[in-house]
PDB file of N, CA and C in Angstrom:
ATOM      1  N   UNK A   1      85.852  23.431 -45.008  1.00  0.00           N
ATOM      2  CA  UNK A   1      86.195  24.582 -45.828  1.00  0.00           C
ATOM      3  C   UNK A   1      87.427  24.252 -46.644  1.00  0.00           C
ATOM      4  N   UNK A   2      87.460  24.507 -47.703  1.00  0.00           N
ATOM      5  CA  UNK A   2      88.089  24.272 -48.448  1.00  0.00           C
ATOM      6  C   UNK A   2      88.960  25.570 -49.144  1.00  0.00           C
ATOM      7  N   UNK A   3      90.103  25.807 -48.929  1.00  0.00           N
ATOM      8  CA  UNK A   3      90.992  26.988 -49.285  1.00  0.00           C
ATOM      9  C   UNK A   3      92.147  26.574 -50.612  1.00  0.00           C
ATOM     10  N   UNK A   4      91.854  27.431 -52.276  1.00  0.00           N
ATOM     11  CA  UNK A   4      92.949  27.342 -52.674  1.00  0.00           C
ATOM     12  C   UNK A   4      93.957  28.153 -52.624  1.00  0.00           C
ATOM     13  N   UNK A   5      95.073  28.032 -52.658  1.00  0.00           N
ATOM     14  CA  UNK A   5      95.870  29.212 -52.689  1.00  0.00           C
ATOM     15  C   UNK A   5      96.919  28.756 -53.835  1.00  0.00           C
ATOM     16  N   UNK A   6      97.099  30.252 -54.477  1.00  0.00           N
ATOM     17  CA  UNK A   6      97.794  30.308 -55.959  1.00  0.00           C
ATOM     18  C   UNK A   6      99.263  30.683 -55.637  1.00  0.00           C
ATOM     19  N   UNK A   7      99.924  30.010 -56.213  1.00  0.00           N
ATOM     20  CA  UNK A   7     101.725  30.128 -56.242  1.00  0.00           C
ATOM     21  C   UNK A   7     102.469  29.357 -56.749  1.00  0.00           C
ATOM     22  N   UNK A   8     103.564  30.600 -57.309  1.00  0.00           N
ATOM     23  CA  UNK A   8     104.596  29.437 -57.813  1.00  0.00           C
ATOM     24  C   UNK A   8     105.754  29.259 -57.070  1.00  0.00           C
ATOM     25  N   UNK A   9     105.730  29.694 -55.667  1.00  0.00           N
ATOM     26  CA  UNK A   9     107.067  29.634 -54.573  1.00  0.00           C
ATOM     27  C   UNK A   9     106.715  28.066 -53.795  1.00  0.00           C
ATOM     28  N   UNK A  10     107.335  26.935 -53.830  1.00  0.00           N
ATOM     29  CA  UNK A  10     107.318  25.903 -53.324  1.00  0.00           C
ATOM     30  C   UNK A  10     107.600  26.507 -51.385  1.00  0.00           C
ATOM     31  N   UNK A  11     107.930  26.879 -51.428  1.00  0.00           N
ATOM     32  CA  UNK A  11     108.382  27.231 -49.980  1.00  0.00           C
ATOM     33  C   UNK A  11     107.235  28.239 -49.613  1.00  0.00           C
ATOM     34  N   UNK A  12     107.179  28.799 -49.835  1.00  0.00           N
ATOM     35  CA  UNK A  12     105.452  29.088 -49.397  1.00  0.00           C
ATOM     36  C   UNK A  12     104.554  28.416 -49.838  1.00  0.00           C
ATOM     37  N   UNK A  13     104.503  27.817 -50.467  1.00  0.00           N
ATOM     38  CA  UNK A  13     103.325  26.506 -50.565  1.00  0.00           C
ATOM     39  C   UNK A  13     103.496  25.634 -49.623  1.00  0.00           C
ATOM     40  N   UNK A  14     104.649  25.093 -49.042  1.00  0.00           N
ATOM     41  CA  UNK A  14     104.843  24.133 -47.979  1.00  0.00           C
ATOM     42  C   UNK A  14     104.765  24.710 -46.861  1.00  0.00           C
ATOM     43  N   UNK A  15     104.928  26.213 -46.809  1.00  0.00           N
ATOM     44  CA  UNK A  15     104.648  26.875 -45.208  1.00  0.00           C
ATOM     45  C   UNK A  15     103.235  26.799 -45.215  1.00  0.00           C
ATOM     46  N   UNK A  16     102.302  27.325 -46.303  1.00  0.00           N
ATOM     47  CA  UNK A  16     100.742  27.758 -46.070  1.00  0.00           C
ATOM     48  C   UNK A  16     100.066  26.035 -45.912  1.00  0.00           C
ATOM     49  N   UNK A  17     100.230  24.884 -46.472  1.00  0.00           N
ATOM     50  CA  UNK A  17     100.228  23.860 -46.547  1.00  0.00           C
ATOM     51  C   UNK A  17     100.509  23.223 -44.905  1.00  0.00           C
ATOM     52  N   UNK A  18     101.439  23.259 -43.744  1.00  0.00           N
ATOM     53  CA  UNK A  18     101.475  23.488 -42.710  1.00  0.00           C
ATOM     54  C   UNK A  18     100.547  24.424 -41.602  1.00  0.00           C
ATOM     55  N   UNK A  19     100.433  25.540 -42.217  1.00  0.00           N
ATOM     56  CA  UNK A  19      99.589  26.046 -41.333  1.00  0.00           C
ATOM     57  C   UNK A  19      97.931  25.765 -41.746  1.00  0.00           C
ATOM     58  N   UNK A  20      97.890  25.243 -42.682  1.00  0.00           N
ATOM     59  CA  UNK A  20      96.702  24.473 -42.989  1.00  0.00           C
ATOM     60  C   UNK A  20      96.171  23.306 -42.273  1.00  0.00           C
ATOM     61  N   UNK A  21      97.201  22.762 -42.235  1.00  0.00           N
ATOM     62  CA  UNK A  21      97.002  21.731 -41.325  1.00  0.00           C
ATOM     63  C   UNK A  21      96.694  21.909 -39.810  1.00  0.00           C
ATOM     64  N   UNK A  22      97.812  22.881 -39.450  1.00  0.00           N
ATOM     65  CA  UNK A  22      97.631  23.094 -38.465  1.00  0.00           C
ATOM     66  C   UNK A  22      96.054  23.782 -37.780  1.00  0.00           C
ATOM     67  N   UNK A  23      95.534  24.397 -38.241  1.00  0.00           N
ATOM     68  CA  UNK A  23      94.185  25.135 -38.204  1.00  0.00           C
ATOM     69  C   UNK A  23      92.862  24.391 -38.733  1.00  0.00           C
ATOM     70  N   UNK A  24      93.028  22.963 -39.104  1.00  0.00           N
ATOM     71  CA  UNK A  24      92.662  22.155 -39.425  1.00  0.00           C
ATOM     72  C   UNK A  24      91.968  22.633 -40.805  1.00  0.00           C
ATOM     73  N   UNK A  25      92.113  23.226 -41.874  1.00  0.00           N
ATOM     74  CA  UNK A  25      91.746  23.558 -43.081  1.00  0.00           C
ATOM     75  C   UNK A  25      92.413  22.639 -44.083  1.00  0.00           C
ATOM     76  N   UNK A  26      91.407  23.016 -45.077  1.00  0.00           N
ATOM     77  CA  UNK A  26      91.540  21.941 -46.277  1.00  0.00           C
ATOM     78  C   UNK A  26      92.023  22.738 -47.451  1.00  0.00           C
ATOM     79  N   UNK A  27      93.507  22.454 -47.959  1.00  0.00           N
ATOM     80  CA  UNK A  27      94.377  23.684 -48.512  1.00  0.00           C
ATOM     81  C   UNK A  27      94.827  22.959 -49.887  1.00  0.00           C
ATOM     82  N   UNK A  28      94.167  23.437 -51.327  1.00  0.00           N
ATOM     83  CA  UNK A  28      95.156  22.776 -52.554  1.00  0.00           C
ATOM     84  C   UNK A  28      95.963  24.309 -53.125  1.00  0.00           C
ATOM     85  N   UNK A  29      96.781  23.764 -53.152  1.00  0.00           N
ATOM     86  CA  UNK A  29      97.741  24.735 -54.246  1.00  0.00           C
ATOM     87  C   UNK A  29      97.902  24.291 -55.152  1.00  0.00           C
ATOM     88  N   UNK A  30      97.587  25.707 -56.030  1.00  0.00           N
ATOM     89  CA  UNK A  30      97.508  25.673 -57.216  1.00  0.00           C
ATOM     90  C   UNK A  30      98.616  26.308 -58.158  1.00  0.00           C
ATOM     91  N   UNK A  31      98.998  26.465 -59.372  1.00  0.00           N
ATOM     92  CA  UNK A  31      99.902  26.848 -60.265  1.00  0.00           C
ATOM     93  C   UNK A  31      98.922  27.712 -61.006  1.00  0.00           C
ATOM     94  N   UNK A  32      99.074  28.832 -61.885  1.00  0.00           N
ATOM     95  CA  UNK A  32      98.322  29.784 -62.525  1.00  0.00           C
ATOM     96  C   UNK A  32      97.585  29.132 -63.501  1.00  0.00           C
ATOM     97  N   UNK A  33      98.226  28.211 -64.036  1.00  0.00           N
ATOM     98  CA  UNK A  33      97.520  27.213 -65.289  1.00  0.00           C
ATOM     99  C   UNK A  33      96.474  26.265 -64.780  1.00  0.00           C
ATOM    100  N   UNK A  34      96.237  26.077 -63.305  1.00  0.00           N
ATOM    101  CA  UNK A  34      95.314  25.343 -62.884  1.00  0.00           C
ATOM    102  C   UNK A  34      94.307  26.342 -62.283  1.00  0.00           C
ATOM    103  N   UNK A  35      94.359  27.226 -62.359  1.00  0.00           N
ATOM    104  CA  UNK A  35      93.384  28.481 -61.890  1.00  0.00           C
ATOM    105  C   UNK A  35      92.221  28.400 -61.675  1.00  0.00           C
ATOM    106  N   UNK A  36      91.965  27.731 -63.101  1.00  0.00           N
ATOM    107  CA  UNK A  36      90.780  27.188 -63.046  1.00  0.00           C
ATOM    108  C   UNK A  36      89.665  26.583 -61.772  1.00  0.00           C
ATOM    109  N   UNK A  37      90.156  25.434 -61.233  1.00  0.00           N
ATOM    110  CA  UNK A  37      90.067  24.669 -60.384  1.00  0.00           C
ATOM    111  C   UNK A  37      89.817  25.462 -59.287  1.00  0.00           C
ATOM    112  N   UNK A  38      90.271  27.186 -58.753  1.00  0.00           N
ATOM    113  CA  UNK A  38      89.692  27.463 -57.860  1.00  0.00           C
ATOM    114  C   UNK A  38      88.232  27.887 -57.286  1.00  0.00           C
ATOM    115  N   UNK A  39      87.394  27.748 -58.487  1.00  0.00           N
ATOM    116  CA  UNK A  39      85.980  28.241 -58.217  1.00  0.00           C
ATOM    117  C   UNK A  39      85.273  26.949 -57.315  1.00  0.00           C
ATOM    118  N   UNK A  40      85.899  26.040 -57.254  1.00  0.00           N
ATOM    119  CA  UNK A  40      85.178  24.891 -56.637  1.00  0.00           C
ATOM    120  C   UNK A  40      85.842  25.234 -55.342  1.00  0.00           C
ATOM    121  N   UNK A  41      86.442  26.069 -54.630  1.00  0.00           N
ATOM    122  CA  UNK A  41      87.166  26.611 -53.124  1.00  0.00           C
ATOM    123  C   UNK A  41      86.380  27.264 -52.874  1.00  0.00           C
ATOM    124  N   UNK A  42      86.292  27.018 -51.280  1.00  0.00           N
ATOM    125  CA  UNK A  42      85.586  28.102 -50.730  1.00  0.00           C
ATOM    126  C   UNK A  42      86.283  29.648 -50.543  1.00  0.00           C
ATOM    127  N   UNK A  43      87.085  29.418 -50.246  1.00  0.00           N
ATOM    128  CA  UNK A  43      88.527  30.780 -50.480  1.00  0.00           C
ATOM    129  C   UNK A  43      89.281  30.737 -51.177  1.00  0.00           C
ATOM    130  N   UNK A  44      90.094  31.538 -51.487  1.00  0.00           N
ATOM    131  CA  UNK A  44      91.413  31.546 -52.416  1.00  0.00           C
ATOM    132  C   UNK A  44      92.007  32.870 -51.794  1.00  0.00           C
ATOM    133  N   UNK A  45      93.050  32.137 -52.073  1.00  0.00           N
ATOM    134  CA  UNK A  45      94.677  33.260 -51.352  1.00  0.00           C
ATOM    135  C   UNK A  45      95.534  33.161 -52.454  1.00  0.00           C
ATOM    136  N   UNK A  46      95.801  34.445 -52.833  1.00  0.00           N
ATOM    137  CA  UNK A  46      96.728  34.544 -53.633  1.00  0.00           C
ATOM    138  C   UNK A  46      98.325  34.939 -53.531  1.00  0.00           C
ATOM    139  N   UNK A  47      99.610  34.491 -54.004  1.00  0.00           N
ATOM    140  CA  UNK A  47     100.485  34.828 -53.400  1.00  0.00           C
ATOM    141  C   UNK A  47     101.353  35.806 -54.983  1.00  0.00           C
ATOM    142  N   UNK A  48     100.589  37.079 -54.698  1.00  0.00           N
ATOM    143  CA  UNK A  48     100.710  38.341 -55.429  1.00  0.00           C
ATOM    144  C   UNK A  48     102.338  38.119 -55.494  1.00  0.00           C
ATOM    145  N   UNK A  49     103.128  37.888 -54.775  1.00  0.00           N
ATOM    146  CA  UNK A  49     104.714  38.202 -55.363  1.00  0.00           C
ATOM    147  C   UNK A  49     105.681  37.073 -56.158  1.00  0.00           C
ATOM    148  N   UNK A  50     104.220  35.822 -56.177  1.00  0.00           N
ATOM    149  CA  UNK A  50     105.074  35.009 -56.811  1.00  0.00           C
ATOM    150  C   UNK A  50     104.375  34.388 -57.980  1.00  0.00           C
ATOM    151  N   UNK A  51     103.568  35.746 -58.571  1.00  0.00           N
ATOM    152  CA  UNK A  51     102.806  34.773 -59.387  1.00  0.00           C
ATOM    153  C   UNK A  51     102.842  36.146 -60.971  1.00  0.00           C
ATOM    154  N   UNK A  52     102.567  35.903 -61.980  1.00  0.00           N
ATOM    155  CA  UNK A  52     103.166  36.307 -62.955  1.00  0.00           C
ATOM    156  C   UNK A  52     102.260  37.863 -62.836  1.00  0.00           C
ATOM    157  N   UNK A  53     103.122  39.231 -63.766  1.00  0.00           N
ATOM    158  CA  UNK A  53     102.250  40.536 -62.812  1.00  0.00           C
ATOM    159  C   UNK A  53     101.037  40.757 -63.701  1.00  0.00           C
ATOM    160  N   UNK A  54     100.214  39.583 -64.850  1.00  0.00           N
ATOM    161  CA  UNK A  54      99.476  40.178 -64.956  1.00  0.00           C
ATOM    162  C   UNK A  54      98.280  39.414 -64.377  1.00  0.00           C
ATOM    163  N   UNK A  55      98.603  38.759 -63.532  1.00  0.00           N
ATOM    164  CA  UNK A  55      97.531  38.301 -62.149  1.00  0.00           C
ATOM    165  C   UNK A  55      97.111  39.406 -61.403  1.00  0.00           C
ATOM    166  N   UNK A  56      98.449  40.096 -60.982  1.00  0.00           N
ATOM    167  CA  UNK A  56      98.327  41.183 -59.892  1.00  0.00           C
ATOM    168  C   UNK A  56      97.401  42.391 -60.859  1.00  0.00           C
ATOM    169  N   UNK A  57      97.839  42.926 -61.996  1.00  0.00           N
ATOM    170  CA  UNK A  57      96.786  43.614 -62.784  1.00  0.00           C
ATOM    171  C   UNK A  57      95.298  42.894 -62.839  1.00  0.00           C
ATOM    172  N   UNK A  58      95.237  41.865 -63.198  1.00  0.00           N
ATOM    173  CA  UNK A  58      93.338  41.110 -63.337  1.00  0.00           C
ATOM    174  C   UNK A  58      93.019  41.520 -62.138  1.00  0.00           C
ATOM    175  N   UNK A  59      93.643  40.777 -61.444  1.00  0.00           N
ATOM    176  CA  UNK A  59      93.004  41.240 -59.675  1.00  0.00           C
ATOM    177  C   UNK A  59      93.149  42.867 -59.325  1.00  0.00           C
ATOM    178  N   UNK A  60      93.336  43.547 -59.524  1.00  0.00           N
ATOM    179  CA  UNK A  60      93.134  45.013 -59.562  1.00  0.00           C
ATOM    180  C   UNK A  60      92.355  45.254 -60.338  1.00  0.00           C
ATOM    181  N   UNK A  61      92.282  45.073 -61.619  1.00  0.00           N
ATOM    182  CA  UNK A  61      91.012  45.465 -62.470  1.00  0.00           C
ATOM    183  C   UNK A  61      90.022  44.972 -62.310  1.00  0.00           C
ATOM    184  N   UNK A  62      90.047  44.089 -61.595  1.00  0.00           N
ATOM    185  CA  UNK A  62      88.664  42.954 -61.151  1.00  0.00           C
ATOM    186  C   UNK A  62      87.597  43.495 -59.533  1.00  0.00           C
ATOM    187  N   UNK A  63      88.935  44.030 -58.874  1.00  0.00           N
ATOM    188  CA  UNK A  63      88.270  44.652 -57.549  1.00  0.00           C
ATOM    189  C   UNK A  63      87.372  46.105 -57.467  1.00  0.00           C
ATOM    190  N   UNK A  64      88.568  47.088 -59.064  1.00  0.00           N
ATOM    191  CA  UNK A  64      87.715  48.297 -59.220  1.00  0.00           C
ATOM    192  C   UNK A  64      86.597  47.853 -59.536  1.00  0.00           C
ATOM    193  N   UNK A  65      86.430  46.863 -60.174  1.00  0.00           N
ATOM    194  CA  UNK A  65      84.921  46.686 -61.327  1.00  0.00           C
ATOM    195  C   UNK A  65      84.037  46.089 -60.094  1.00  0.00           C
ATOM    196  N   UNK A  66      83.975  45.873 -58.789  1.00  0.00           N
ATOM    197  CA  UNK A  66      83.871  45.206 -58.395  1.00  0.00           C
ATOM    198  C   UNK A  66      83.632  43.339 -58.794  1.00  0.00           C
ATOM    199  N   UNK A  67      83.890  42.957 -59.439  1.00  0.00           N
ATOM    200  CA  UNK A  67      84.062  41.735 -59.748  1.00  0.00           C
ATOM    201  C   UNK A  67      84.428  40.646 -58.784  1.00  0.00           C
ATOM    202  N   UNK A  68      85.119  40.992 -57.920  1.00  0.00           N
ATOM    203  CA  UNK A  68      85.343  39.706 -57.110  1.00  0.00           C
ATOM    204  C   UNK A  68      84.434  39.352 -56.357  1.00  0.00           C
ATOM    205  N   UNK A  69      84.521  37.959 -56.081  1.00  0.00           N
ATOM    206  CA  UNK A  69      83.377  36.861 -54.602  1.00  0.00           C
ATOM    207  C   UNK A  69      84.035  37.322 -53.538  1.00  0.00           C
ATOM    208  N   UNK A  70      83.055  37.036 -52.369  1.00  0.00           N
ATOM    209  CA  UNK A  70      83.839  36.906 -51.227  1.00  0.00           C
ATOM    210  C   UNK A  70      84.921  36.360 -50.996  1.00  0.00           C
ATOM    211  N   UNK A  71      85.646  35.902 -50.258  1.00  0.00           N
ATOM    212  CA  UNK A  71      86.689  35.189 -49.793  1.00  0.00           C
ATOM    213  C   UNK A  71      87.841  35.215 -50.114  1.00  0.00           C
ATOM    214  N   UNK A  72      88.396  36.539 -50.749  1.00  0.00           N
ATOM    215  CA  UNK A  72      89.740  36.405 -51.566  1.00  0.00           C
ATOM    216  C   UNK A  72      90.570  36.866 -50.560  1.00  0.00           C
ATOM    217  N   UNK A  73      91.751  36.589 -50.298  1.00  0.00           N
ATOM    218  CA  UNK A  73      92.884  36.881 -49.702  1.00  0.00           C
ATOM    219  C   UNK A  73      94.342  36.798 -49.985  1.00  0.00           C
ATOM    220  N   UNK A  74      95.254  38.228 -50.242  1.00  0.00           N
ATOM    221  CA  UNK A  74      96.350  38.060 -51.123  1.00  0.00           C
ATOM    222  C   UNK A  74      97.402  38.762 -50.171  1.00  0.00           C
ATOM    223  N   UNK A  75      98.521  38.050 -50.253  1.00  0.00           N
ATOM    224  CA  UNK A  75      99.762  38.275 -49.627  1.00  0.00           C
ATOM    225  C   UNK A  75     100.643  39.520 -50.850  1.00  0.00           C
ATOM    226  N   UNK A  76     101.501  40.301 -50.024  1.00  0.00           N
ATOM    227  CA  UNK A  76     102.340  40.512 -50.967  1.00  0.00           C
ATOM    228  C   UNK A  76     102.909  41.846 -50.183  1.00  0.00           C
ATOM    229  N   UNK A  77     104.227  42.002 -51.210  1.00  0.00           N
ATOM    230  CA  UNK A  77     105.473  42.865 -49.908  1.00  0.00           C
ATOM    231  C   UNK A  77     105.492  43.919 -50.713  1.00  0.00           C
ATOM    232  N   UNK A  78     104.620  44.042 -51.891  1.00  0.00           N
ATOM    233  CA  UNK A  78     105.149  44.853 -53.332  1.00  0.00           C
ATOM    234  C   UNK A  78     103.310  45.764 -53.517  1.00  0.00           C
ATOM    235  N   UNK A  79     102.348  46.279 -53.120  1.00  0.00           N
ATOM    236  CA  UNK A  79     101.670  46.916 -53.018  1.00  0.00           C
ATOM    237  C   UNK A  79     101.493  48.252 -52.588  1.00  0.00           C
ATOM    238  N   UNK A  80     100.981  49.105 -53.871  1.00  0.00           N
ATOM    239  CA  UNK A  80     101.094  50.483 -53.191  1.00  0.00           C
ATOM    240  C   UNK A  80     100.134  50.843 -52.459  1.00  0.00           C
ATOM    241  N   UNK A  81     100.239  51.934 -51.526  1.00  0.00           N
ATOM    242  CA  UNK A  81      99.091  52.044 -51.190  1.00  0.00           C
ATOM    243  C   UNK A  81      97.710  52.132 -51.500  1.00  0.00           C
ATOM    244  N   UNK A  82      97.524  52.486 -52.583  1.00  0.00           N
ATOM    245  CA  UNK A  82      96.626  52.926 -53.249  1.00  0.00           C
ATOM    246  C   UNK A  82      95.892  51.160 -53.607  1.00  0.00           C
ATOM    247  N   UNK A  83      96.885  50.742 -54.108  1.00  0.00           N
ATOM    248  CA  UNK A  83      96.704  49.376 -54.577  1.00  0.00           C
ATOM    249  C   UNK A  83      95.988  48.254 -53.145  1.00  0.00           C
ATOM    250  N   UNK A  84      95.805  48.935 -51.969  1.00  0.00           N
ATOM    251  CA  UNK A  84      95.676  48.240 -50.895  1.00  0.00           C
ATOM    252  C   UNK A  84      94.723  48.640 -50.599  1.00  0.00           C
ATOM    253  N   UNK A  85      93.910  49.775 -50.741  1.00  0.00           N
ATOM    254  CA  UNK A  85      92.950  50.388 -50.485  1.00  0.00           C
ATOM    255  C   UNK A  85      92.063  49.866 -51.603  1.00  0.00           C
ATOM    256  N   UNK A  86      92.284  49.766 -52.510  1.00  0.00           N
ATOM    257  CA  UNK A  86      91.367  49.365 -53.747  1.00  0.00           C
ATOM    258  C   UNK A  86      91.280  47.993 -53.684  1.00  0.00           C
ATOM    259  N   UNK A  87      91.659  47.321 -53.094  1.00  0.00           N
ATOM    260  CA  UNK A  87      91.623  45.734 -52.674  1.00  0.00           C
ATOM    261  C   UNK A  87      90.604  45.507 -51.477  1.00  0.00           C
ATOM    262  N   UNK A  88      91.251  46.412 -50.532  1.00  0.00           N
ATOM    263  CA  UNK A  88      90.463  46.468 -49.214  1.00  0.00           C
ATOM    264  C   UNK A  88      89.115  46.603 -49.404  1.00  0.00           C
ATOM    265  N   UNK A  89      88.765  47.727 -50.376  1.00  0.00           N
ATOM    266  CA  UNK A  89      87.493  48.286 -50.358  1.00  0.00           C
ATOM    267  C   UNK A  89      86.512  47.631 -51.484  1.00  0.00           C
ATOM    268  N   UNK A  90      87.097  46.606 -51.962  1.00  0.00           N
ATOM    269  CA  UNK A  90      86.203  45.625 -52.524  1.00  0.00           C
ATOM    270  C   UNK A  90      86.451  44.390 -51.747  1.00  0.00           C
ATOM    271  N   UNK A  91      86.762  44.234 -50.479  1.00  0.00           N
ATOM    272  CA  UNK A  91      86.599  43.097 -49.704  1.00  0.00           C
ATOM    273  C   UNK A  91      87.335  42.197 -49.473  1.00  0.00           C
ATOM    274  N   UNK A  92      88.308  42.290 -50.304  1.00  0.00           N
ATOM    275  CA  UNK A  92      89.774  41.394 -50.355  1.00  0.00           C
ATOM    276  C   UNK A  92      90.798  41.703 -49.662  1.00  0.00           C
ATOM    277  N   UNK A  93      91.307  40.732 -48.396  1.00  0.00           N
ATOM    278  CA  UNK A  93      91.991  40.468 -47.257  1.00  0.00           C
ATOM    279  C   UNK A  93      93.443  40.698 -47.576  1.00  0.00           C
ATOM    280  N   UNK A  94      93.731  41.625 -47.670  1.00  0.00           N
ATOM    281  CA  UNK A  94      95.360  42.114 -47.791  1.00  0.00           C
ATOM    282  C   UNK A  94      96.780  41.575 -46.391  1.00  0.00           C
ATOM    283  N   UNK A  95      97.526  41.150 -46.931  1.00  0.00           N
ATOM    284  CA  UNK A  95      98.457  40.717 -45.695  1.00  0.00           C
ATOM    285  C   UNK A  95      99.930  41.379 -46.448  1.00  0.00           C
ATOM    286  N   UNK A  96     100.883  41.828 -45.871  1.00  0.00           N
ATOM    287  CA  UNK A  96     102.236  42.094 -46.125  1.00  0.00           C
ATOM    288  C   UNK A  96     102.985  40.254 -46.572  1.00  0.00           C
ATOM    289  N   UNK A  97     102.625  39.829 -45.662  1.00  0.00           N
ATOM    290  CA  UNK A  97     103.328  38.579 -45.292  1.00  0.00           C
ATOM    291  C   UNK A  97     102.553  36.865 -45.279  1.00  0.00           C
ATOM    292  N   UNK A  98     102.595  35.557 -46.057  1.00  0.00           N
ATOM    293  CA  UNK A  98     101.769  34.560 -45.314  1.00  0.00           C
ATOM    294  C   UNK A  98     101.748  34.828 -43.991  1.00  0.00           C
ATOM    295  N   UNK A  99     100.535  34.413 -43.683  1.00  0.00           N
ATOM    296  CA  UNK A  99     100.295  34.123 -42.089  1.00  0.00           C
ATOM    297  C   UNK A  99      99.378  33.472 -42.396  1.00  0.00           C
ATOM    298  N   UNK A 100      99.050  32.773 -40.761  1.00  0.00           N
ATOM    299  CA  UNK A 100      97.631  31.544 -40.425  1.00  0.00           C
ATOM    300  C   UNK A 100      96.489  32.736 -40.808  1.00  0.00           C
ATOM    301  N   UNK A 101      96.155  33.772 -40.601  1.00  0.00           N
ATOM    302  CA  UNK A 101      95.126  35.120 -40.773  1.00  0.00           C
ATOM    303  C   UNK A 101      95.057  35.357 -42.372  1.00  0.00           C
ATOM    304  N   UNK A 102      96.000  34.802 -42.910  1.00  0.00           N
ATOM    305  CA  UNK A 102      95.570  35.204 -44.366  1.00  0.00           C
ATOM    306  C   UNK A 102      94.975  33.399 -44.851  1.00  0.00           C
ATOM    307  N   UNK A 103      94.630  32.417 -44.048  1.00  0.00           N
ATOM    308  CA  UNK A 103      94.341  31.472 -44.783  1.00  0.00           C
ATOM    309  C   UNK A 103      92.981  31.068 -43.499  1.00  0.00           C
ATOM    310  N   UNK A 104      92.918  31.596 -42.620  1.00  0.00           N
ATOM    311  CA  UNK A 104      91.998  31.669 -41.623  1.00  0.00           C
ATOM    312  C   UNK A 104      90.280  32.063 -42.519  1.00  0.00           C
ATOM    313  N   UNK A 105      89.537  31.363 -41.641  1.00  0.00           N
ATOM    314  CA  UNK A 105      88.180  31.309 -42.428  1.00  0.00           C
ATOM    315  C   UNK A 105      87.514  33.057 -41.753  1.00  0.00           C
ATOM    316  N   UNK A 106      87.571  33.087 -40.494  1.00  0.00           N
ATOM    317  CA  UNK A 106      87.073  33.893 -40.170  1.00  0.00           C
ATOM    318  C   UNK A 106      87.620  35.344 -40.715  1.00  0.00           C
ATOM    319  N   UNK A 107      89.051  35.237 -40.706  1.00  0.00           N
ATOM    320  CA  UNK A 107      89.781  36.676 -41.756  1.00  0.00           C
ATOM    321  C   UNK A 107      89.144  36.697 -42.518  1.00  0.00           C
ATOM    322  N   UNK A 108      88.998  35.565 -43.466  1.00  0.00           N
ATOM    323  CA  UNK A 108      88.862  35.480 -44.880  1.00  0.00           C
ATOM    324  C   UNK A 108      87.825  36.422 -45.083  1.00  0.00           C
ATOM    325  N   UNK A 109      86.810  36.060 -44.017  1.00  0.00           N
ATOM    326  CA  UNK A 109      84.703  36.583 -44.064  1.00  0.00           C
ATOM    327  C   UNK A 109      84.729  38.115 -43.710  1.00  0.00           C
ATOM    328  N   UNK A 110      85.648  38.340 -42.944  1.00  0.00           N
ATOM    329  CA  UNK A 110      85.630  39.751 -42.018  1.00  0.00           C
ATOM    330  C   UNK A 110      86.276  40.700 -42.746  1.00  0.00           C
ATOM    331  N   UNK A 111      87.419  40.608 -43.716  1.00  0.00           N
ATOM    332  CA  UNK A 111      87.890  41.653 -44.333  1.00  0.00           C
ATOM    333  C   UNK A 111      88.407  43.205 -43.312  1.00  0.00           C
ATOM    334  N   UNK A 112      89.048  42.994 -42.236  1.00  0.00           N
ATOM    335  CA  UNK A 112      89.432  44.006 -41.519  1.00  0.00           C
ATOM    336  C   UNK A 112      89.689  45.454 -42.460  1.00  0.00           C
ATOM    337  N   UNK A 113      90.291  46.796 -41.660  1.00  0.00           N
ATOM    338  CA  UNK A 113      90.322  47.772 -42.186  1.00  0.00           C
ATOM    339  C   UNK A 113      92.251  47.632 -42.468  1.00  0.00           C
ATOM    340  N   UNK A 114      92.441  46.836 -41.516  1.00  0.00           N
ATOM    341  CA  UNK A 114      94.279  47.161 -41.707  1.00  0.00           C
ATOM    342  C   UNK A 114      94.723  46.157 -40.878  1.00  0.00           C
ATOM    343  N   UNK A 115      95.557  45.651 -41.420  1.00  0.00           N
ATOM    344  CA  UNK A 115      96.583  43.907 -41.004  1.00  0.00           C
ATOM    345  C   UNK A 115      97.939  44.280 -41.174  1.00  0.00           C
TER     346      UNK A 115
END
């Protein structure tokens, strides 16, 4: 399995990059300009607080429309509620914080009600 995850915080790229390893997953990080490159991932994690805000808008306008694939999973400390529910309910794995659960295969598939 192959997981990208989007950011421009080096220090969370080297934490999620670690726990990648650790969980034995296969983890590229990416920069917004390489974005591209994530459709060939089996997941993608996005790191909503460090990435420019009109990511965090696409990905909101993308979840109402339903538009998104499976497997999306986005960190972030800056979501309203509303904004979490409308994520949730198009299938996308909401976390406050990185964790191994936001880069985990089985999170990724299951989409819980609340993390």
């Amino acid at each position: 399995m192959q997981i990208a995850y989007l950011t421009h915080d080096q220090v969370n790229a080297a934490v999620a990059t670690r726990m990648a390893r650790r969980l034995g997953l296969t983890l590229v990080v990416l920069a917004v300009k390489d974005a591209d490159q994530a459709v060939a991932a089996d997941s993608l994690v996005l790191d909503l607080d460090h990435l420019p805000a009109e990511c965090k808008s696409k990905l909101l306008f993308r979840a109402g429309g339903g538009q998104l694939w499976s497997g999306v999973s986005v960190h972030s400390y800056n979501l309203a509620r509303s904004e979490v529910r409308d994520l949730r309910t198009a299938g996308v794995m909401v976390h406050r914080r990185l964790t191994a659960a936001a880069l985990s295969p089985r999170a990724v598939s299951e989409a819980p009600a609340s993390s």
